[in-house]
Protein backbone atom coordinates (compact mmCIF):
# COMPACT_ATOMS: atom_id res chain seq x y z
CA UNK A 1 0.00 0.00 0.00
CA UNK A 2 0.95 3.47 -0.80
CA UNK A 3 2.64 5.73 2.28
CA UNK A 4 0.33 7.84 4.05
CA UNK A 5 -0.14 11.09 2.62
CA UNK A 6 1.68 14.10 5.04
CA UNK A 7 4.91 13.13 4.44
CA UNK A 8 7.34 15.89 3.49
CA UNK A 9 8.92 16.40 0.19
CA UNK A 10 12.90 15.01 -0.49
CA UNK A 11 13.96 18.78 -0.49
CA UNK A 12 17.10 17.54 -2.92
CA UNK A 13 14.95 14.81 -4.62
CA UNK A 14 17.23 14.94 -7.95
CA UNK A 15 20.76 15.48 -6.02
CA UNK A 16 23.09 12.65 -7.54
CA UNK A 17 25.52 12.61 -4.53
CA UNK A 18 26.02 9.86 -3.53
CA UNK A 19 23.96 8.86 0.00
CA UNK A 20 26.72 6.83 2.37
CA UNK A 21 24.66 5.73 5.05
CA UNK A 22 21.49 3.94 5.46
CA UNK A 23 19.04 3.16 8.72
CA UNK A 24 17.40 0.07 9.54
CA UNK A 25 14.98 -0.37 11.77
CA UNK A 26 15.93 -3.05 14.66
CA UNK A 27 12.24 -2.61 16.23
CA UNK A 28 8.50 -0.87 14.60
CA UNK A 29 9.41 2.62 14.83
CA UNK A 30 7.24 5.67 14.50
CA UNK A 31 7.71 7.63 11.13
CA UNK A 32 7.08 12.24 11.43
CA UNK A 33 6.72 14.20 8.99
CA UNK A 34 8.88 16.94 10.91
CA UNK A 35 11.55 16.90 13.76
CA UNK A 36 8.63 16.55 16.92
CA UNK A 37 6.45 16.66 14.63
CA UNK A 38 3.26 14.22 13.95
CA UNK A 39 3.94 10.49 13.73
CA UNK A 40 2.65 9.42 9.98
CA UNK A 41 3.13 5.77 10.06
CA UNK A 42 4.92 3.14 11.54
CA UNK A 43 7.73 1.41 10.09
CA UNK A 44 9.26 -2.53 10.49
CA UNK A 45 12.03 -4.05 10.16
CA UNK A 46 10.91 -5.77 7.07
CA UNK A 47 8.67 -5.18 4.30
CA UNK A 48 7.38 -8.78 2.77
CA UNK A 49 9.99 -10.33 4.64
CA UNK A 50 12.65 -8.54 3.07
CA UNK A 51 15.11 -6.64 5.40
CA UNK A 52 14.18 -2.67 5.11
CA UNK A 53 17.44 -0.85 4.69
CA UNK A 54 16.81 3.34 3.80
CA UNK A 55 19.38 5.88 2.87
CA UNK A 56 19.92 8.56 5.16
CA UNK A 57 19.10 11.91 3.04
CA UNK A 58 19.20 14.62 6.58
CA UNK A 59 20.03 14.65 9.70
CA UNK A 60 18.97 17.10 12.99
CA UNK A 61 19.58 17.08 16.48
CA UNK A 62 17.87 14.33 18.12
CA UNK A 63 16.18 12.93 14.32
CA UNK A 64 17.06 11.38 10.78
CA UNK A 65 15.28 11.77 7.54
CA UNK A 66 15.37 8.72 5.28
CA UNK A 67 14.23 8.72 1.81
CA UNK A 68 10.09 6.95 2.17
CA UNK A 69 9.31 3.58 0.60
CA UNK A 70 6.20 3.05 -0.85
CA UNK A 71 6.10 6.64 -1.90
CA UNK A 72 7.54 9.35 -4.30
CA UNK A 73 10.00 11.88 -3.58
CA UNK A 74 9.02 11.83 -0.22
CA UNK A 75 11.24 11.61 3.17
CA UNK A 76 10.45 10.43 7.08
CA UNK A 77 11.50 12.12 9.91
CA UNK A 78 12.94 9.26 12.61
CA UNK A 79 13.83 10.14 16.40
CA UNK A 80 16.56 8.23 17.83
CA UNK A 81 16.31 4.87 19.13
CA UNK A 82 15.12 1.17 17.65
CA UNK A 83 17.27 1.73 14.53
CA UNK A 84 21.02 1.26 13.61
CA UNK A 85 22.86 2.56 10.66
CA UNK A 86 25.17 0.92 7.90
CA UNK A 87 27.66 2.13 5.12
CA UNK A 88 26.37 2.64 1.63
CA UNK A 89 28.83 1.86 -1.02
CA UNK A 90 26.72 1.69 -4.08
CA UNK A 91 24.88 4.30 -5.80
CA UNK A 92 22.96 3.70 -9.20
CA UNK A 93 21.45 6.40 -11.42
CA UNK A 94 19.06 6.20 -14.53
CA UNK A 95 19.09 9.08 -17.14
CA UNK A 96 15.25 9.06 -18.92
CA UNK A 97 16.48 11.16 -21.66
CA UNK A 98 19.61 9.13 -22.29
CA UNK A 99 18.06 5.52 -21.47
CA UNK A 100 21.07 4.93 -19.56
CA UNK A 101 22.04 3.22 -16.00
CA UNK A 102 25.28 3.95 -14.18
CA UNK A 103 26.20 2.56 -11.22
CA UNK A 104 28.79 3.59 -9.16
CA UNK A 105 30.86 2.32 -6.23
CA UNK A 106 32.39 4.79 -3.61
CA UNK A 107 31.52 7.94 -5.79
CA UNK A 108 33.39 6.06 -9.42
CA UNK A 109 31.49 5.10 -12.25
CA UNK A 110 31.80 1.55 -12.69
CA UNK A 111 29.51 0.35 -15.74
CA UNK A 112 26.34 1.65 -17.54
CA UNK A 113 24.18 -0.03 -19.73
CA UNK A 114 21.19 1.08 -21.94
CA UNK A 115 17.52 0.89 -20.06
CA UNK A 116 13.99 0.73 -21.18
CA UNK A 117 11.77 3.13 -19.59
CA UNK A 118 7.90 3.74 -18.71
CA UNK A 119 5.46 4.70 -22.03
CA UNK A 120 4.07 7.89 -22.42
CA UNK A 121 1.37 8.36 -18.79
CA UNK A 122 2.95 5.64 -17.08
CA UNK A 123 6.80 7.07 -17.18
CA UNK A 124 9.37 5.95 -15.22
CA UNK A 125 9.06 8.51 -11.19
CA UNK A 126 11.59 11.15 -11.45
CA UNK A 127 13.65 11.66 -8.18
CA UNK A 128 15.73 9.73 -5.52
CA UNK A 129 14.35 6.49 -4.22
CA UNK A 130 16.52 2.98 -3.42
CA UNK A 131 16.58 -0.99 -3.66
CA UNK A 132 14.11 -2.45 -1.71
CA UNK A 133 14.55 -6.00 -2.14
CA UNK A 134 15.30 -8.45 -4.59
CA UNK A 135 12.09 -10.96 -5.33
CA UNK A 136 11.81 -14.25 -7.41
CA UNK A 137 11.02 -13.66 -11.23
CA UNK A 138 6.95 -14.52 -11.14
CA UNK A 139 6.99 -14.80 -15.05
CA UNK A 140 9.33 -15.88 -18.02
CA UNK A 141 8.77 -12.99 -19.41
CA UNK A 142 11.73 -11.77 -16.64
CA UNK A 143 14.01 -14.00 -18.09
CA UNK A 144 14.57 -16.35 -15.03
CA UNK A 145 17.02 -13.37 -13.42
CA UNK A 146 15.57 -11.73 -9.88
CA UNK A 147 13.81 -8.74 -9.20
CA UNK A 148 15.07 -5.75 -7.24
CA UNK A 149 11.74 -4.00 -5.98
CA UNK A 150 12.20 0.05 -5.93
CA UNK A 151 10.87 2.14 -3.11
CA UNK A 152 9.19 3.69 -5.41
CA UNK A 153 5.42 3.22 -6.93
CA UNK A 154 4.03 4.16 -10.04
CA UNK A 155 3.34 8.74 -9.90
CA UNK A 156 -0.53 7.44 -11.71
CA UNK A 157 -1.71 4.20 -9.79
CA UNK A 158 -4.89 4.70 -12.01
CA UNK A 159 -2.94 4.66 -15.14
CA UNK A 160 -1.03 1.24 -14.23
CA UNK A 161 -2.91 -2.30 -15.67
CA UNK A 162 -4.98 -3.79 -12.79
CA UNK A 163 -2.48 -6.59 -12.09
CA UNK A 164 0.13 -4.34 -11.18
CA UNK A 165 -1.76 -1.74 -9.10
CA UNK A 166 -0.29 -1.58 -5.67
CA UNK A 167 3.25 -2.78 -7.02
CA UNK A 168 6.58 -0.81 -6.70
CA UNK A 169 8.88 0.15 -9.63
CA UNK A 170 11.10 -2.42 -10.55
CA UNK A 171 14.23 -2.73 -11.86
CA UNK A 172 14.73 -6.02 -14.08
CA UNK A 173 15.58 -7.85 -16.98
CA UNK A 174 13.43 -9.28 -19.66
CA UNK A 175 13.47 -12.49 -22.08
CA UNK A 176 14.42 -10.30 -24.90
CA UNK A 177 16.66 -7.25 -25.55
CA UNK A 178 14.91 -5.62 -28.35
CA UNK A 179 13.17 -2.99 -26.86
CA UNK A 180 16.32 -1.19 -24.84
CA UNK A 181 16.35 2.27 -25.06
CA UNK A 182 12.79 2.93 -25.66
CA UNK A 183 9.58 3.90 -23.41
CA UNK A 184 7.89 0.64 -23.26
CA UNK A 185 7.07 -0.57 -19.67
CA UNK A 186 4.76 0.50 -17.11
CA UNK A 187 7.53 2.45 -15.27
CA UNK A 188 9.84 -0.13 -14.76
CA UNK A 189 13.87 -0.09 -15.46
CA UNK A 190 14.56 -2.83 -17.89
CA UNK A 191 17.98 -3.72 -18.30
CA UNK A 192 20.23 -6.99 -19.62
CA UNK A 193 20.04 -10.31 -18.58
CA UNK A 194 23.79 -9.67 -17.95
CA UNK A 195 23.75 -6.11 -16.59
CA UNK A 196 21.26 -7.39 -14.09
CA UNK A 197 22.92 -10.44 -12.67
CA UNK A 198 26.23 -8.09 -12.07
CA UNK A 199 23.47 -5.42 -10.14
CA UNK A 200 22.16 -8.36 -8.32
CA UNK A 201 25.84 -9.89 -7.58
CA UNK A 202 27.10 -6.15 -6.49
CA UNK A 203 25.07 -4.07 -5.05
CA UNK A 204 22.31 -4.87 -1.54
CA UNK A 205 19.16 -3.34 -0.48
CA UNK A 206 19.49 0.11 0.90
CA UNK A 207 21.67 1.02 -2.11
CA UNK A 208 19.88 4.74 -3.40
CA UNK A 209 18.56 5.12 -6.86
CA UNK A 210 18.26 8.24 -8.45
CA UNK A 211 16.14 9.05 -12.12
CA UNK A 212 16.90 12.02 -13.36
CA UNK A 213 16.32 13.57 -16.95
CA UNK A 214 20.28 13.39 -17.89
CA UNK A 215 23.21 13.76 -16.04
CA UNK A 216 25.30 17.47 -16.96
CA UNK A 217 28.00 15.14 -18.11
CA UNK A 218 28.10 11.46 -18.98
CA UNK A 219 29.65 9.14 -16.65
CA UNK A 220 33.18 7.78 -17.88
CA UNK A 221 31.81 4.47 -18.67
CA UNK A 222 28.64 6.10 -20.78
């Protein structure tokens, strides 16, 4: 289900820095939409028995703002206590104009590969979010290579076929590679067979994701 609305906005939501640190909570912990402010939602230590691992984006006396999953461009305010935080070495970043994906270890480019994107009303959400989880392949159609689930959801739930209303973004491969670098899917990142397995070998859950429109300059390995 989507993350109640109140939440604030990511104030840097297309900031490509790379975030080092990520929270995860040990106990349910209360979620504000403002240092002392009102508590939103509550969040677990899991989500579908996946270990829930957010990137850090702020942080005030006393309180941490993670990036939200389960909603758009959106951060949570957490008091301290019933979490504990862990490095972030991997960073990945789509361009939608350049249907490319870059990931990058400790701040260096290390590979990028072309993506298909989200068709015209169902595009790909703009903005920072991160890997979830990574989730069986329920169809061939995936190419028998796993899943990673995206914080985020689709910006138009109405616009999204019935059978996928209520999933996240995903980023994944597909049994063909014929329609890379186009708009095609219903806002998922669909990359190589190939490209995916080395995401899925590299990089865990926790690691931020960031779509922006393009990128001032192209990454080395572009």
């Amino acid at each position: 289900a989507p993350a109640p609305a109140g939440f604030p906005a990511d104030p840097h939501p297309y900031d490509t820095t790379g975030l080092t640190e990520g929270l995860t909570p040990t106990r349910r912990i209360a979620a504000y939409d403002a240092p002392g402010g009102r508590p939103l939602a509550l969040l677990a230590p899991t989500i579908s028995g996946v270990p829930l691992t957010m990137p850090v984006a702020q942080r005030r006396p006393g309180w941490t703002a993670v990036l939200l999953p389960s909603a758009n461009r959106r951060i949570a305010w957490l008091p301290d206590g019933g979490w504990r935080t862990v490095a972030l070495r991997d960073q990945i970043v789509v361009e939608r104009s350049r249907h490319r994906l870059t990931w990058y270890r400790h701040g260096r480019a290390m590979n990028s590969w072309p993506v298909s994107l989200g068709m015209p009303g169902q595009s790909t959400p703009l903005g920072r979010t991160f890997i979830l989880g990574r989730t069986a392949p329920p169809e061939a159609v995936y190419g028998g290579v796993d899943i990673f689930a995206l914080g985020a959801i689709p910006d138009d739930p109405d616009a999204v076929p019935t059978g996928l209303r209520g999933a996240h973004i995903g980023l994944h491969s597909w049994h063909n590679d014929d329609t890379l670098g186009r708009n095609v899917t219903n806002g998922c990142i669909r990359l190589t067979r190939s490209a995916q397995r080395t995401l899925l070998a590299e990089v865990s859950p926790g690691t931020p994701l960031v779509v922006v429109d393009a990128l001032p300059t192209p990454p080395p390995t572009a």
